[in-house]
N, C-alpha and C. Protein backbone atom coordinates (compact mmCIF):
# COMPACT_ATOMS: atom_id res chain seq x y z
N UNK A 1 135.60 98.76 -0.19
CA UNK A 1 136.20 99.85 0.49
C UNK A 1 135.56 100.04 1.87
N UNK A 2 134.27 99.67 2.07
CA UNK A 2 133.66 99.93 3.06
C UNK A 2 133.99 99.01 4.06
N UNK A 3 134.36 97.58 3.55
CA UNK A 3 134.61 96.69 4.61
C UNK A 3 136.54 96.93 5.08
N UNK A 4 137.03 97.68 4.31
CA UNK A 4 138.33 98.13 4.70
C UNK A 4 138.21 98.82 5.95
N UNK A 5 137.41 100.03 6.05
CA UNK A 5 137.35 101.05 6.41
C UNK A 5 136.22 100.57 8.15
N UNK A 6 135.25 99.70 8.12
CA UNK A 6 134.92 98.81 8.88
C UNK A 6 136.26 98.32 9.58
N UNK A 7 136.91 97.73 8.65
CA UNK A 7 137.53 97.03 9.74
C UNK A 7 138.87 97.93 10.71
N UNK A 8 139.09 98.86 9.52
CA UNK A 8 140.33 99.78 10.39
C UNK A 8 139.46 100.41 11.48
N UNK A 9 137.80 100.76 11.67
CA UNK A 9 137.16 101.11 12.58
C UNK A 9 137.37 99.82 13.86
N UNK A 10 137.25 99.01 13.71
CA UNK A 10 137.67 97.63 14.78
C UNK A 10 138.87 97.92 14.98
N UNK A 11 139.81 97.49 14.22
CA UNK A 11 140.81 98.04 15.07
C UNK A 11 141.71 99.23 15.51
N UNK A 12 140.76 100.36 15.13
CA UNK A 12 140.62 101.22 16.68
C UNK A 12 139.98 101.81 17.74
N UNK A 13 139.25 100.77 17.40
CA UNK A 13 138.32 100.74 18.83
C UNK A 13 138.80 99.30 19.83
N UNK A 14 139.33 98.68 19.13
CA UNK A 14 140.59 97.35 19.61
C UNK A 14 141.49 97.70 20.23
N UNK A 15 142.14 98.87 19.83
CA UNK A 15 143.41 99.26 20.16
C UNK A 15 143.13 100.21 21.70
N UNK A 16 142.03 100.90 21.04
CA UNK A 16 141.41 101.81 22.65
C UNK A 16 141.26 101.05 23.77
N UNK A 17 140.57 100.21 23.44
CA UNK A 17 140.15 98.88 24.35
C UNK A 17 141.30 98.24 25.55
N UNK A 18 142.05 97.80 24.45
CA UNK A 18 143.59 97.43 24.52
C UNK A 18 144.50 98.53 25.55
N UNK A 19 144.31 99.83 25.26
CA UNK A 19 145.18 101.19 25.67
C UNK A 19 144.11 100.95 27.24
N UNK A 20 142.86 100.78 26.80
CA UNK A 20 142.57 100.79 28.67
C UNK A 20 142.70 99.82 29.34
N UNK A 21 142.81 98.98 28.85
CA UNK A 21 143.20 98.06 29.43
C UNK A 21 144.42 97.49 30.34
N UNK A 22 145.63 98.02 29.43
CA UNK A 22 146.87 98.34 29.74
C UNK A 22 146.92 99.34 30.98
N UNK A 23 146.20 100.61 30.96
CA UNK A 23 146.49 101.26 31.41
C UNK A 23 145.34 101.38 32.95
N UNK A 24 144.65 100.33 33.29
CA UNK A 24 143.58 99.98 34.15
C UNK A 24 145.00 99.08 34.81
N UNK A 25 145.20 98.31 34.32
CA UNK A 25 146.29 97.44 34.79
C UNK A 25 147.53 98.19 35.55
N UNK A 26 148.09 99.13 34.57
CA UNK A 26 149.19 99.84 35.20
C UNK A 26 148.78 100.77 36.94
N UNK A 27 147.74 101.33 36.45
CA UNK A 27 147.16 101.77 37.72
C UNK A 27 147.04 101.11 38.51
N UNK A 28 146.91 100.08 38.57
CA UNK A 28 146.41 98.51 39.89
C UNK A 28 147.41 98.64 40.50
N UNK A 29 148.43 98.15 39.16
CA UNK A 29 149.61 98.05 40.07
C UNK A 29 150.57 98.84 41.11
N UNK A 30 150.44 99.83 40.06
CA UNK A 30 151.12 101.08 40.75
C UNK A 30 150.22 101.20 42.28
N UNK A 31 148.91 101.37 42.44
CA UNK A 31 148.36 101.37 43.56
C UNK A 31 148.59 100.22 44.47
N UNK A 32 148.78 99.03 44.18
CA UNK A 32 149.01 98.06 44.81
C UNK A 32 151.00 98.15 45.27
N UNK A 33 151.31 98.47 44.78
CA UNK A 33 152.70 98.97 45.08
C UNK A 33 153.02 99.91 46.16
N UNK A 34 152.25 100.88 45.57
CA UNK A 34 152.40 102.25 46.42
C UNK A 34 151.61 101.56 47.73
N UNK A 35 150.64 100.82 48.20
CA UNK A 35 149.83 100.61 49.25
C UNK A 35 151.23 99.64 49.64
N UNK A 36 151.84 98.46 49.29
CA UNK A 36 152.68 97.80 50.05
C UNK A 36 154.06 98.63 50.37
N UNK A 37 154.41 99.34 49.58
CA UNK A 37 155.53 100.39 49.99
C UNK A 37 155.01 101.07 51.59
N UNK A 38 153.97 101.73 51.59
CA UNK A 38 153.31 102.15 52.37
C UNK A 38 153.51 101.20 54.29
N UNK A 39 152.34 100.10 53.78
CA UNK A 39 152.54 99.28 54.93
C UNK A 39 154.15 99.14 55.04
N UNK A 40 155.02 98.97 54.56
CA UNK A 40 156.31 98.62 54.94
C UNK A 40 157.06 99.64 55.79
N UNK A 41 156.54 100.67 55.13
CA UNK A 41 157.30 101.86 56.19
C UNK A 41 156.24 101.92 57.30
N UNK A 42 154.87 101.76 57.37
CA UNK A 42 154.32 101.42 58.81
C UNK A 42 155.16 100.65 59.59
N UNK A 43 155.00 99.36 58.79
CA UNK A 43 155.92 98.19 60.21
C UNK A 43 157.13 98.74 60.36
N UNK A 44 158.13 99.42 60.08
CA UNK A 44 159.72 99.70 59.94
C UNK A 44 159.39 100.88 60.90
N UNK A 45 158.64 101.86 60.85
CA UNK A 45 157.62 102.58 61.58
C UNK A 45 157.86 102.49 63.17
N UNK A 46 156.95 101.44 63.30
CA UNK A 46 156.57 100.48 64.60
C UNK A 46 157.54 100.24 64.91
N UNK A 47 158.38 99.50 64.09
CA UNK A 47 159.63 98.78 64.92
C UNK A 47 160.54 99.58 65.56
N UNK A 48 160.72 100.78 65.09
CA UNK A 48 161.73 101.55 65.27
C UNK A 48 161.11 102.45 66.37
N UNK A 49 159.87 102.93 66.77
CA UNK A 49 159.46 103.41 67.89
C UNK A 49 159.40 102.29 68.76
N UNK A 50 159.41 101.31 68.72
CA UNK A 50 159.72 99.86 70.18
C UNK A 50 160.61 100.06 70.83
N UNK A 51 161.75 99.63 69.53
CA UNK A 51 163.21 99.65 69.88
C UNK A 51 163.55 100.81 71.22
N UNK A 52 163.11 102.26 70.08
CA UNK A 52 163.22 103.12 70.71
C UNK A 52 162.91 103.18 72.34
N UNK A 53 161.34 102.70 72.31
CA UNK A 53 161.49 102.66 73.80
C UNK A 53 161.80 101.65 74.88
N UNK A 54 162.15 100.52 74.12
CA UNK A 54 162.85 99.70 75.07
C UNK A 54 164.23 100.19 75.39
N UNK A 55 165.03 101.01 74.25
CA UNK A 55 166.38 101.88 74.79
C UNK A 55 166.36 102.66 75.98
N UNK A 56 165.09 103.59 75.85
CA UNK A 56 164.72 104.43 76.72
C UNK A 56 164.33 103.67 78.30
N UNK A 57 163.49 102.46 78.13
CA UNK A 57 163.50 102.24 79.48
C UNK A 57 164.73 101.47 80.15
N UNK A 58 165.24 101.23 79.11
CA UNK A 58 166.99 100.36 79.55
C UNK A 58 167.75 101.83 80.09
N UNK A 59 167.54 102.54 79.28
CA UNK A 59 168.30 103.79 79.84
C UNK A 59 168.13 104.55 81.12
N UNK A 60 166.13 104.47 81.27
CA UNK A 60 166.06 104.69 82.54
C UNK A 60 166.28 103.71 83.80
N UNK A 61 166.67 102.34 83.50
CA UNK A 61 166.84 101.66 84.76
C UNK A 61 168.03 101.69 84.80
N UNK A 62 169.27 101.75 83.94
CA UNK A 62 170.12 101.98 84.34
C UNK A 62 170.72 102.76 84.82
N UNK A 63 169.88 104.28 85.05
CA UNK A 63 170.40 105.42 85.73
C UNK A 63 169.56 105.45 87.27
N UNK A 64 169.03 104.59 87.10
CA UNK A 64 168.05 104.62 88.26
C UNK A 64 168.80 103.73 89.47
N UNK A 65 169.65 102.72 88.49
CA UNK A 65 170.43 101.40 89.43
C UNK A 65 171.65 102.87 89.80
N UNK A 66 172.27 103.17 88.91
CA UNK A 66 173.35 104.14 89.20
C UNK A 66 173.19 104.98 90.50
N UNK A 67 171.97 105.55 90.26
CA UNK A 67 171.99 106.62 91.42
C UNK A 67 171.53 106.13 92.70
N UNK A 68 171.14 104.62 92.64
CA UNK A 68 170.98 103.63 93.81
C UNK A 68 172.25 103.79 94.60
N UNK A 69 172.78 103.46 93.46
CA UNK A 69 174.61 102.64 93.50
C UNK A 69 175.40 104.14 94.64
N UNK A 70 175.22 105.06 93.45
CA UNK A 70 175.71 106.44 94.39
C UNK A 70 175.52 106.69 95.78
N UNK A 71 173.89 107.10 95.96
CA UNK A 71 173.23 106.84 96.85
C UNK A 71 173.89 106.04 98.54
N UNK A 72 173.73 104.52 98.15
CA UNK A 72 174.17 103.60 98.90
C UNK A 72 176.04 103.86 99.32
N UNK A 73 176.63 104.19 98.29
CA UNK A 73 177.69 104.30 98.35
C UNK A 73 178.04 106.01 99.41
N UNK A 74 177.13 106.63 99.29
CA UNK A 74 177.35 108.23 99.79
C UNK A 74 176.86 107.84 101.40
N UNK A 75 175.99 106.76 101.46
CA UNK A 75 175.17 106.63 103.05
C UNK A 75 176.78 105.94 104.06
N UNK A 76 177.52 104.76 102.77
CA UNK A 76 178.63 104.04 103.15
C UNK A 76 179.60 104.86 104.06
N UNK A 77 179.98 105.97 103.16
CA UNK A 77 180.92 107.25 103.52
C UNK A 77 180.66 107.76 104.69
N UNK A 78 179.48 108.41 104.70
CA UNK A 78 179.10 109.02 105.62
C UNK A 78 178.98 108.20 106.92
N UNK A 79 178.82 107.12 107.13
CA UNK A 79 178.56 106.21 107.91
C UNK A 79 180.39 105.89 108.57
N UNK A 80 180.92 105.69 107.80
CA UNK A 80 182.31 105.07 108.28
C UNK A 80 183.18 106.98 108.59
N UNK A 81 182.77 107.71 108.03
CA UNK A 81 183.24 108.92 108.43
C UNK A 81 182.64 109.17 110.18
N UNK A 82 181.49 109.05 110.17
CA UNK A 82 180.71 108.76 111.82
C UNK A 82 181.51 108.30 112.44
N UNK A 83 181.75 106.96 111.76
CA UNK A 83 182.36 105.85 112.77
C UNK A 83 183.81 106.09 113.19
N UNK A 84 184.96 106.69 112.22
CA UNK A 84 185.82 107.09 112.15
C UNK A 84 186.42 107.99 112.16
N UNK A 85 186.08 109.46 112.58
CA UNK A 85 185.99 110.60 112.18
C UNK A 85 187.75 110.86 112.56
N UNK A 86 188.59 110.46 113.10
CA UNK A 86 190.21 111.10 113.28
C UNK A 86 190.77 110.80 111.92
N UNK A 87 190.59 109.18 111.04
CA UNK A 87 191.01 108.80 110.06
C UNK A 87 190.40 109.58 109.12
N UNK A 88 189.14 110.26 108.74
CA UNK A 88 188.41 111.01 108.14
C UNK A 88 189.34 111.83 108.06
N UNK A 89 189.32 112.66 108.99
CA UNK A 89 190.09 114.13 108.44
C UNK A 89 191.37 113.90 108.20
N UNK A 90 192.35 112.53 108.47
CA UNK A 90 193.50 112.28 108.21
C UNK A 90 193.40 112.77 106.79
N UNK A 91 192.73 111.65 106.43
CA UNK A 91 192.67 111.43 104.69
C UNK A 91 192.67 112.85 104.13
N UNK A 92 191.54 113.40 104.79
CA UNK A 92 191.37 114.74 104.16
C UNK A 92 192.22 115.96 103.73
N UNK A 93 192.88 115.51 105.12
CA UNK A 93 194.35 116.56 105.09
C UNK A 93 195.30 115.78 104.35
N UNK A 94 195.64 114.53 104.04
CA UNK A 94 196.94 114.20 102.83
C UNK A 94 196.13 114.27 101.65
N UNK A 95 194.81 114.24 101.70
CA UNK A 95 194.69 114.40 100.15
C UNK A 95 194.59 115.94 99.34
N UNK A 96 194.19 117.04 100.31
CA UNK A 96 194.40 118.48 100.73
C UNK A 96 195.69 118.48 100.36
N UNK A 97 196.72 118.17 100.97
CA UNK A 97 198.64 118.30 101.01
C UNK A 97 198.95 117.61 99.55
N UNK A 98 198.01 116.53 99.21
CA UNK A 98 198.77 116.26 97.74
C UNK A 98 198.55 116.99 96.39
N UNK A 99 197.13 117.29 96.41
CA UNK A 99 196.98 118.50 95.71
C UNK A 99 197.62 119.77 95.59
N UNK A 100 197.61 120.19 97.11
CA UNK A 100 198.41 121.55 97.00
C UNK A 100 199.76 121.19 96.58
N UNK A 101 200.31 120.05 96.77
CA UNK A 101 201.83 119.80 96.33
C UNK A 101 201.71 120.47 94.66
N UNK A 102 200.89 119.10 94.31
CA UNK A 102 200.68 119.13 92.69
C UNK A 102 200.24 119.81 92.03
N UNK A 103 199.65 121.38 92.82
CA UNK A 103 198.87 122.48 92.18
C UNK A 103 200.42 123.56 92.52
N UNK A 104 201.17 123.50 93.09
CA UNK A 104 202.43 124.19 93.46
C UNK A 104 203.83 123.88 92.28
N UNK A 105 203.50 122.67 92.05
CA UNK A 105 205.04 122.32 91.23
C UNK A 105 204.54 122.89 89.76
N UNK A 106 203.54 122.95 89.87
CA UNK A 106 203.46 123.79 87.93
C UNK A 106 203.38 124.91 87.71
């Protein structure tokens, strides 16, 4: 009886053994999981603040070329208005007269 009772003592202290074991393991993993989950949203992280600011500086040179563009284009005007000033106010006055047409017929 005693060596029964011996041995059901082995195996549960086998089984404990066993239960930490299992459960030393499960923890690893889970930590080793949770740490690569982790890094992944770092790099996805990173990537997505790059992106971001390579949008941003695409965005700022392209408003920067724009208001070049404006710019150059407003010096153009002004320049051929100098140069031209009877045709200037021509324009001014049919484009004045077409409006008022088209602000009159409605």
């Amino acid at each position: 009886m005693s060596d029964v009772r011996d041995d059901l003592a082995a195996v549960r202290n086998d089984l404990a053994r066993l239960a930490d074991t299992v459960s030393n393991m499960v923890s690893g993993q889970s930590r080793a999981a949770r740490n690569n989950a982790q890094g992944m949203m770092d790099q996805a992280r990173g990537q997505f603040y790059a992106r971001a600011n390579d949008v941003s500086k695409m965005g700022n040179m392209f408003a920067s070329e724009a208001r070049d563009r404006l710019h150059n284009a407003n010096v153009e005007i002004e320049s051929r208005i100098e140069r031209n000033p009877i045709t200037a106010v021509l324009i001014a006055a049919g484009v004045g007269l077409v409006l008022g047409l088209m602000s009159r017929s409605r």
